[in-house]
C-alpha atoms as a PDB file:
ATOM      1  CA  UNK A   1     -35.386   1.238  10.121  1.00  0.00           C
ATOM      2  CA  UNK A   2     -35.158   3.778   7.148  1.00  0.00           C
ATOM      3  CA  UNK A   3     -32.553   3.563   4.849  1.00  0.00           C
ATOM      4  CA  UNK A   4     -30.187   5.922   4.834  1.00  0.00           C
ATOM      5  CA  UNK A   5     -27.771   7.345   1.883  1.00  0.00           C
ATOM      6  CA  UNK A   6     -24.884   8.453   0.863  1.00  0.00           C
ATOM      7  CA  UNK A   7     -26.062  11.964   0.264  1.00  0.00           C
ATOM      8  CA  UNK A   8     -27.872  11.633   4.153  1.00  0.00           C
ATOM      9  CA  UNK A   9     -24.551  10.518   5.813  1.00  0.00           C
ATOM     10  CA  UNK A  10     -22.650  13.365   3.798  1.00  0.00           C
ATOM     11  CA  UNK A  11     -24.930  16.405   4.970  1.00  0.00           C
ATOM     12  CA  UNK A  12     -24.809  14.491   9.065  1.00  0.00           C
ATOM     13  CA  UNK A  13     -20.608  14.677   8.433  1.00  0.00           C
ATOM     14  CA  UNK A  14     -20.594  18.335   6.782  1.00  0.00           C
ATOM     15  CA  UNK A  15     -23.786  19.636  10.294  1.00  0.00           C
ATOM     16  CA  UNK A  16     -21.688  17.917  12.869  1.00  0.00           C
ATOM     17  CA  UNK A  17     -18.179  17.842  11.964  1.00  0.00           C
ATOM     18  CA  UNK A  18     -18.467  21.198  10.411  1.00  0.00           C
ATOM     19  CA  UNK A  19     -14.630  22.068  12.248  1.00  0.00           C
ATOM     20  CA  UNK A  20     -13.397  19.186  11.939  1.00  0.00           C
ATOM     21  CA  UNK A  21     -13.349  18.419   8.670  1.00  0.00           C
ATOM     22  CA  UNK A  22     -11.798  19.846   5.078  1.00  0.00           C
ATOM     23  CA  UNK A  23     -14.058  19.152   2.300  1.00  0.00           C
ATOM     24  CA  UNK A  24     -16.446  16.315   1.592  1.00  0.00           C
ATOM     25  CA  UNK A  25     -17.298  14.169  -2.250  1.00  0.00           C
ATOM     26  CA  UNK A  26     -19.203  11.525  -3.251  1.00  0.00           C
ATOM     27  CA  UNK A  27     -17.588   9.675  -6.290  1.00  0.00           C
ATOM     28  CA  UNK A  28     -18.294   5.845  -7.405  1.00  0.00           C
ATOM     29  CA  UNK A  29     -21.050   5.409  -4.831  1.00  0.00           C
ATOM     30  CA  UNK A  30     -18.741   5.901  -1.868  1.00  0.00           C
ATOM     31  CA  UNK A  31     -18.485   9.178   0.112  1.00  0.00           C
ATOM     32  CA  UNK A  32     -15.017  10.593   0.746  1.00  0.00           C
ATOM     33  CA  UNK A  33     -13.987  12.793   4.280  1.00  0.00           C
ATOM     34  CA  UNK A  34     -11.117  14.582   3.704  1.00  0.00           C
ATOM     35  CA  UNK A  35      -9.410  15.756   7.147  1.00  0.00           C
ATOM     36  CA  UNK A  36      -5.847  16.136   8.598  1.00  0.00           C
ATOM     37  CA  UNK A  37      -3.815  14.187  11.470  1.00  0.00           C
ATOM     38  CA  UNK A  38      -4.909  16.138  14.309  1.00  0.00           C
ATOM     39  CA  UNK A  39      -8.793  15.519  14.253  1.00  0.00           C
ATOM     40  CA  UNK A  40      -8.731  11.967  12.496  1.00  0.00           C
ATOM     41  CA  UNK A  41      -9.545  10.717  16.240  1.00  0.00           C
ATOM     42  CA  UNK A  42     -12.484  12.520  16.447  1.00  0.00           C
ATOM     43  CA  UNK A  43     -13.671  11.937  13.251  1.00  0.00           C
ATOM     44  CA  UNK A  44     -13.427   8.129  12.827  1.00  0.00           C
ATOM     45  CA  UNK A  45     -14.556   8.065  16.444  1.00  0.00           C
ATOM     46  CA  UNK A  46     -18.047   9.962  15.206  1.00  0.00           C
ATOM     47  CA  UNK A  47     -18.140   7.666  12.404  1.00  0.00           C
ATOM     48  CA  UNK A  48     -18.357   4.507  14.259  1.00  0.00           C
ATOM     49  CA  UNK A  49     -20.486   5.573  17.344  1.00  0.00           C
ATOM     50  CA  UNK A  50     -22.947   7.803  15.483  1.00  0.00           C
ATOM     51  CA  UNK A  51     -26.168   5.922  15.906  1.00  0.00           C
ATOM     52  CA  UNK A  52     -27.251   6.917  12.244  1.00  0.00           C
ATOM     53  CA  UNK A  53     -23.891   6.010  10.939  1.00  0.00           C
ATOM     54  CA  UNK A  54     -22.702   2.436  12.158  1.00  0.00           C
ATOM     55  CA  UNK A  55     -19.159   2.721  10.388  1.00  0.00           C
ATOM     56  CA  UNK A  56     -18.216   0.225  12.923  1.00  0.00           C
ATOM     57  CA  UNK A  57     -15.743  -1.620  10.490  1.00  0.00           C
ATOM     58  CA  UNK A  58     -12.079  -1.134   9.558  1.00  0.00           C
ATOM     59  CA  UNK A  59     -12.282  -2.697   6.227  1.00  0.00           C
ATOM     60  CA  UNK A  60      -8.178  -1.696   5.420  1.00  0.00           C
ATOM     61  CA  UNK A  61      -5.752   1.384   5.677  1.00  0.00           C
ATOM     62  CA  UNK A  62      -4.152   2.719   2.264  1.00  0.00           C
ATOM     63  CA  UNK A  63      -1.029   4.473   1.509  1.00  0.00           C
ATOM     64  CA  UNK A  64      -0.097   6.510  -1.173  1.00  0.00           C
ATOM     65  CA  UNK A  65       3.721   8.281  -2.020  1.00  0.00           C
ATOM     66  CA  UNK A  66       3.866  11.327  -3.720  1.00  0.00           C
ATOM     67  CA  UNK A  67       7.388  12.458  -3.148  1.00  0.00           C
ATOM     68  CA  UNK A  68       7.561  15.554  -4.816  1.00  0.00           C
ATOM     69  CA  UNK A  69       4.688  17.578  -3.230  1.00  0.00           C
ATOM     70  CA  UNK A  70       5.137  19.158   0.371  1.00  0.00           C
ATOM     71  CA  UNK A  71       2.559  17.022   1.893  1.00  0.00           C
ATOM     72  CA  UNK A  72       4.197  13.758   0.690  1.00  0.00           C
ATOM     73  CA  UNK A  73       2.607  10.795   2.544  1.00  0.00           C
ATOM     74  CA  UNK A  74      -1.563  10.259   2.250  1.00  0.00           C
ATOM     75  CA  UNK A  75      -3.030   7.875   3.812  1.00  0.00           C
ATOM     76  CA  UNK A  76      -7.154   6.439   3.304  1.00  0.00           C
ATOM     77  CA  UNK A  77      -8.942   4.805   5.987  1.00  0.00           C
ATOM     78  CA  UNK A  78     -12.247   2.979   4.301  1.00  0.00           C
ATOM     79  CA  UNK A  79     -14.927   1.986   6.214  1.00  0.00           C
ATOM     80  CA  UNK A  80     -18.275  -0.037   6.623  1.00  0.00           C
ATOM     81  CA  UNK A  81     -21.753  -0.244   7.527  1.00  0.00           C
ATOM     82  CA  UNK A  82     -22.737  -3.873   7.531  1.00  0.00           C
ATOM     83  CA  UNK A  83     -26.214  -2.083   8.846  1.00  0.00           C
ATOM     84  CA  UNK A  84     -26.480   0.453   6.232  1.00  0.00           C
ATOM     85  CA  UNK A  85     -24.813  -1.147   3.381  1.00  0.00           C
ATOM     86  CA  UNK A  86     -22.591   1.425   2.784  1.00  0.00           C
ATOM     87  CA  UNK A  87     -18.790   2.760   2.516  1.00  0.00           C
ATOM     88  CA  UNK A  88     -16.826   5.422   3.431  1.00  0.00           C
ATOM     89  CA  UNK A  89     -13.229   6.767   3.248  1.00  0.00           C
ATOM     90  CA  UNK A  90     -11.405   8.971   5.493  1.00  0.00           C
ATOM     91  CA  UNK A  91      -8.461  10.968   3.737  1.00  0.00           C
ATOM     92  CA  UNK A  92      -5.234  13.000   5.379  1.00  0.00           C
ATOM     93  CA  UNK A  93      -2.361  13.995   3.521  1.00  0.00           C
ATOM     94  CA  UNK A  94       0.863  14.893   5.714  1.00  0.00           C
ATOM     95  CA  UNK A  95       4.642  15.820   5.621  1.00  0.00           C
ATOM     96  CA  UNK A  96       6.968  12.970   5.718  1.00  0.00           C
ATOM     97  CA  UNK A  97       8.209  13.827   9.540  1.00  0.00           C
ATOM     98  CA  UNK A  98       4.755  13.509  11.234  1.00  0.00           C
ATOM     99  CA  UNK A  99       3.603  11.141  13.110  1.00  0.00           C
ATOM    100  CA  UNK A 100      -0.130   9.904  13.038  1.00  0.00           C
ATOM    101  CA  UNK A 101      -2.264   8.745  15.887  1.00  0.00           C
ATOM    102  CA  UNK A 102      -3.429   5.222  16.372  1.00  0.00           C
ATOM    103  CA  UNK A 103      -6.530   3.724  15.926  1.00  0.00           C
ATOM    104  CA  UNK A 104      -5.605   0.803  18.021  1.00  0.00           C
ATOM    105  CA  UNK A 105      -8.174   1.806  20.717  1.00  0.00           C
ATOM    106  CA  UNK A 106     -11.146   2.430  18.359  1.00  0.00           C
ATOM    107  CA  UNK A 107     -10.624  -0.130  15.860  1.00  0.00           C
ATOM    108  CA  UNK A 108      -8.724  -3.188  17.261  1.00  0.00           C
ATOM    109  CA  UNK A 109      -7.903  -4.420  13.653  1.00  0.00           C
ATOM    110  CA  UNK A 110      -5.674  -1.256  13.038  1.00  0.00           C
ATOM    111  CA  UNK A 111      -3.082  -2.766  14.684  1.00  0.00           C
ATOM    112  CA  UNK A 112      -1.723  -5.211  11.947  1.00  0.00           C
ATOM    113  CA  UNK A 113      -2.694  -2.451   9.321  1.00  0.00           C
ATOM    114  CA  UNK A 114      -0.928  -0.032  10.687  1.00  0.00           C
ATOM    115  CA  UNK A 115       2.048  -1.987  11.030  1.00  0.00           C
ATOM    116  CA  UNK A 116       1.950  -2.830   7.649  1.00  0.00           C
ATOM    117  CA  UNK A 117       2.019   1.025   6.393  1.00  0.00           C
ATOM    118  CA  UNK A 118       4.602   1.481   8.874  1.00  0.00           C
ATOM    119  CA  UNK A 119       6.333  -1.479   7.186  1.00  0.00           C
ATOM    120  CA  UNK A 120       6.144  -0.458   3.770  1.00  0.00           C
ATOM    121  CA  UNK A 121       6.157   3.577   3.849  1.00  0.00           C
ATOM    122  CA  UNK A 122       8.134   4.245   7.481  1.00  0.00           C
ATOM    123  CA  UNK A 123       4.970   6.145   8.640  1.00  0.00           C
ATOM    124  CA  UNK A 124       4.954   6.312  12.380  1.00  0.00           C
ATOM    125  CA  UNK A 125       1.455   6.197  14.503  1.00  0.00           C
ATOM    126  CA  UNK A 126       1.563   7.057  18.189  1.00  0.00           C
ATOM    127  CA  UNK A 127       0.958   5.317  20.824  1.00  0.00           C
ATOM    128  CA  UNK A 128       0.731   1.988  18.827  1.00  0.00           C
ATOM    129  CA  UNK A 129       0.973  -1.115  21.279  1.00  0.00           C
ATOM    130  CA  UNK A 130       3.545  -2.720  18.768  1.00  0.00           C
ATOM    131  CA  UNK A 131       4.825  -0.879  16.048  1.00  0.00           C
ATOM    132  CA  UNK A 132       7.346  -2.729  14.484  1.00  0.00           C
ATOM    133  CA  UNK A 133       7.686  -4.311  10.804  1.00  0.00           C
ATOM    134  CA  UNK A 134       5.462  -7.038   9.458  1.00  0.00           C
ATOM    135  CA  UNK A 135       6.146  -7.902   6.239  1.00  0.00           C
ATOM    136  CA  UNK A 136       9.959  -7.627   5.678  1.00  0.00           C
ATOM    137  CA  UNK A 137      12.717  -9.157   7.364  1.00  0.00           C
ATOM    138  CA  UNK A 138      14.037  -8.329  10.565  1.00  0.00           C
ATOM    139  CA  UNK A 139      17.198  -6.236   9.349  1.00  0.00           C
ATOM    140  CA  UNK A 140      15.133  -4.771   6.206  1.00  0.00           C
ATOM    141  CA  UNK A 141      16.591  -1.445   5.311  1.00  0.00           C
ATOM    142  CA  UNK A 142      14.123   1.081   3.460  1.00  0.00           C
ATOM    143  CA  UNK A 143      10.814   1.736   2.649  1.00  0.00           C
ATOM    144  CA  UNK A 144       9.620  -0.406  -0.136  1.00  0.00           C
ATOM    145  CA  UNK A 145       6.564   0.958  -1.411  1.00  0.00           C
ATOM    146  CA  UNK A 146       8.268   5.228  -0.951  1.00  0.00           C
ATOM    147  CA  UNK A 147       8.962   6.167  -4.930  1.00  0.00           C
ATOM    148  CA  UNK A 148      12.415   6.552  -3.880  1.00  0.00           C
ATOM    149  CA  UNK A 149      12.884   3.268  -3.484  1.00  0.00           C
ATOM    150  CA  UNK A 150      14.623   0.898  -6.263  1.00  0.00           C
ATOM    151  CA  UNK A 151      13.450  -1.434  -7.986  1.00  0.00           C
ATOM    152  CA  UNK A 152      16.053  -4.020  -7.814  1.00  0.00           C
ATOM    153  CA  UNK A 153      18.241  -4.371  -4.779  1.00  0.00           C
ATOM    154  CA  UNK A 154      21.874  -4.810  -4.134  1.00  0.00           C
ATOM    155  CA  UNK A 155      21.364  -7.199  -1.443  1.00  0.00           C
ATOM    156  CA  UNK A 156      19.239 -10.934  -1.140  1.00  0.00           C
ATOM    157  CA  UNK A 157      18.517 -12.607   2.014  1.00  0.00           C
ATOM    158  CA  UNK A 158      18.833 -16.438   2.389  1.00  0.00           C
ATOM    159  CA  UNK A 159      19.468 -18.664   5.382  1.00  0.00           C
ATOM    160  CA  UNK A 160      22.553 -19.635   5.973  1.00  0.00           C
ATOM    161  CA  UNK A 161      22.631 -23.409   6.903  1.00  0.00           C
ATOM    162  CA  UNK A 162      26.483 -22.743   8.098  1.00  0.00           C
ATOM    163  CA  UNK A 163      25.602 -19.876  10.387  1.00  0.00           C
ATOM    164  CA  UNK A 164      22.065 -21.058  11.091  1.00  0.00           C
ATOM    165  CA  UNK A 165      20.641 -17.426  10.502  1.00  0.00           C
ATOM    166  CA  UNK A 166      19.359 -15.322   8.077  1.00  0.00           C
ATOM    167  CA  UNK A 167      21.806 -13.110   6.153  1.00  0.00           C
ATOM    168  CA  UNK A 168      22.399 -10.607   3.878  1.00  0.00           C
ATOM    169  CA  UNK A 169      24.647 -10.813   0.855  1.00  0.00           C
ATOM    170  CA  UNK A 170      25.302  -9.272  -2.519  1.00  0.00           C
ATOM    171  CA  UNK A 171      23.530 -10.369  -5.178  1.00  0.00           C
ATOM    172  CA  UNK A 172      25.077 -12.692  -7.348  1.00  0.00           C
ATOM    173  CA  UNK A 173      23.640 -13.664 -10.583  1.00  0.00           C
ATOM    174  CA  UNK A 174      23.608 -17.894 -11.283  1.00  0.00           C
ATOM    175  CA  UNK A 175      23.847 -17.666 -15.078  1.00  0.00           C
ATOM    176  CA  UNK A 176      25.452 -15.563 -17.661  1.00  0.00           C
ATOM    177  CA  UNK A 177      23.235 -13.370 -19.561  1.00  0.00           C
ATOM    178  CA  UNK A 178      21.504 -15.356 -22.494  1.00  0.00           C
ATOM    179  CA  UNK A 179      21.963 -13.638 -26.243  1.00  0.00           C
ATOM    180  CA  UNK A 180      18.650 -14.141 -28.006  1.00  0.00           C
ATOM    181  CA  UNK A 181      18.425 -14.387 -31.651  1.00  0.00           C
ATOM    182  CA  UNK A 182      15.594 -12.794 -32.859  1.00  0.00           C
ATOM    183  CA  UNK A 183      15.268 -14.174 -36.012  1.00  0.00           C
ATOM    184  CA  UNK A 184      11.694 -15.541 -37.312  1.00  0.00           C
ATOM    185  CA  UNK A 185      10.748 -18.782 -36.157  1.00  0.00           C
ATOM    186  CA  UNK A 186       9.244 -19.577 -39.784  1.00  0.00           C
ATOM    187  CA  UNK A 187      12.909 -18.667 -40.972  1.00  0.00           C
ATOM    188  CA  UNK A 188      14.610 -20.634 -38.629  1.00  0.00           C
ATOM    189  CA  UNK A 189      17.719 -19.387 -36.126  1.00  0.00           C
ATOM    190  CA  UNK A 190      21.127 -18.401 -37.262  1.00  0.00           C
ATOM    191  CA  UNK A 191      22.803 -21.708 -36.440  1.00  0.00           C
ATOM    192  CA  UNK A 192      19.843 -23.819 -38.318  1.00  0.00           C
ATOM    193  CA  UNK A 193      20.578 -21.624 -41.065  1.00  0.00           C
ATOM    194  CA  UNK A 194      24.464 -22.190 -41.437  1.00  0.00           C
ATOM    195  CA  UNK A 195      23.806 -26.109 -40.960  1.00  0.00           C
ATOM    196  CA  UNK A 196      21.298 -26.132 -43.644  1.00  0.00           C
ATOM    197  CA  UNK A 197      23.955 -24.085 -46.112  1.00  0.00           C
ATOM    198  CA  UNK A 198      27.016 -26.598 -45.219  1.00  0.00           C
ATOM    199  CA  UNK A 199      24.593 -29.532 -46.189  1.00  0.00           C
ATOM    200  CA  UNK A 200      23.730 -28.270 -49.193  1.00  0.00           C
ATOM    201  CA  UNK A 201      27.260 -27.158 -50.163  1.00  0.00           C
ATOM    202  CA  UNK A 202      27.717 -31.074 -49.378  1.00  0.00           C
ATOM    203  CA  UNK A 203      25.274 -32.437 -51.586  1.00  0.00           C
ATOM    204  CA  UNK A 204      26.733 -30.311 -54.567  1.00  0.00           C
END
């Protein structure tokens, strides 16, 4: 089998997903697609069956929060070739009320990925088998990784051994605020120093 490069794949994409596709770049040996919501199906689907191609792995799903542009949300799909040796990554950028499609059916492995963005950003994808969160708690409220988010809370969760559940509660601090002195070490602290001066005063 000849090998096949970066450069190869990218002119394939750019001849056969001419349509389908925004722009293509190659940057730090990897070859980016960049497409929107609506044809991502047909794209990734090329991708994996092309007999050329072989992206037949899901390696992870990215997303990325820019809150003050139009098209908010972006999300990066990167792929392998364990035949060609080679990576890929599919691009969309979208409006915060849109809804994505699955790739449940084409790439089992989305399904836990998916539910992770959805998780952490509130992204919705349709027709996922079990969209629901993953990696917060069951009554989580927010987004976590959305800029908008804080970056400390109001509330903590424990279990409650008296109500034998999870709860929510206010968070309460367990110790005053400490007052550091910042004195230098070679000095010695404020309270070393006021010992040493009431010994001396002794000794005279």
């Amino acid at each position: 089998m000849e090998p096949i490069f970066l450069k190869d794949i990218e002119k394939i994409v750019n001849s056969e997903l001419t349509s389908k596709i925004k722009k293509t770049s190659i940057l730090f040996d990897e070859l980016l697609i960049e497409t929107d919501e609506n044809e991502l199906l047909n794209v990734i689907q090329f991708l994996k069956s092309n007999n050329k191609l072989k992206f037949r792995q899901l390696i992870d799903i990215a997303g990325v929060d820019y809150p003050e542009d139009e098209k908010r949300f972006k999300l990066i799909y990167l792929l392998l070739s364990h035949e060609n040796n080679l990576r890929l990554k599919v691009q969309i950028n979208f409006e915060v009320a849109k809804k994505i499609p699955t790739l449940t059916k084409i790439f089992p492995s989305a399904n836990w990925m998916e539910r992770e963005v959805f998780d952490m950003y509130g992204i919705v994808f349709i027709d996922h088998p079990d969209l629901r969160r993953i990696l917060t708690d069951y009554n989580f409220e927010g987004f976590p990784l959305r800029k908008d988010f804080p970056l400390t809370g109001f509330n903590e969760v424990r279990y409650s051994e008296k109500e034998k559940k999870v709860i929510y509660e206010p968070v309460k601090l367990e110790q005053n605020y400490r007052n550091f002195d910042f004195e230098s070490p070679w000095e010695g602290t404020k309270y070393i120093k006021e010992i040493k001066e009431n010994n001396n005063d002794k000794e005279k």
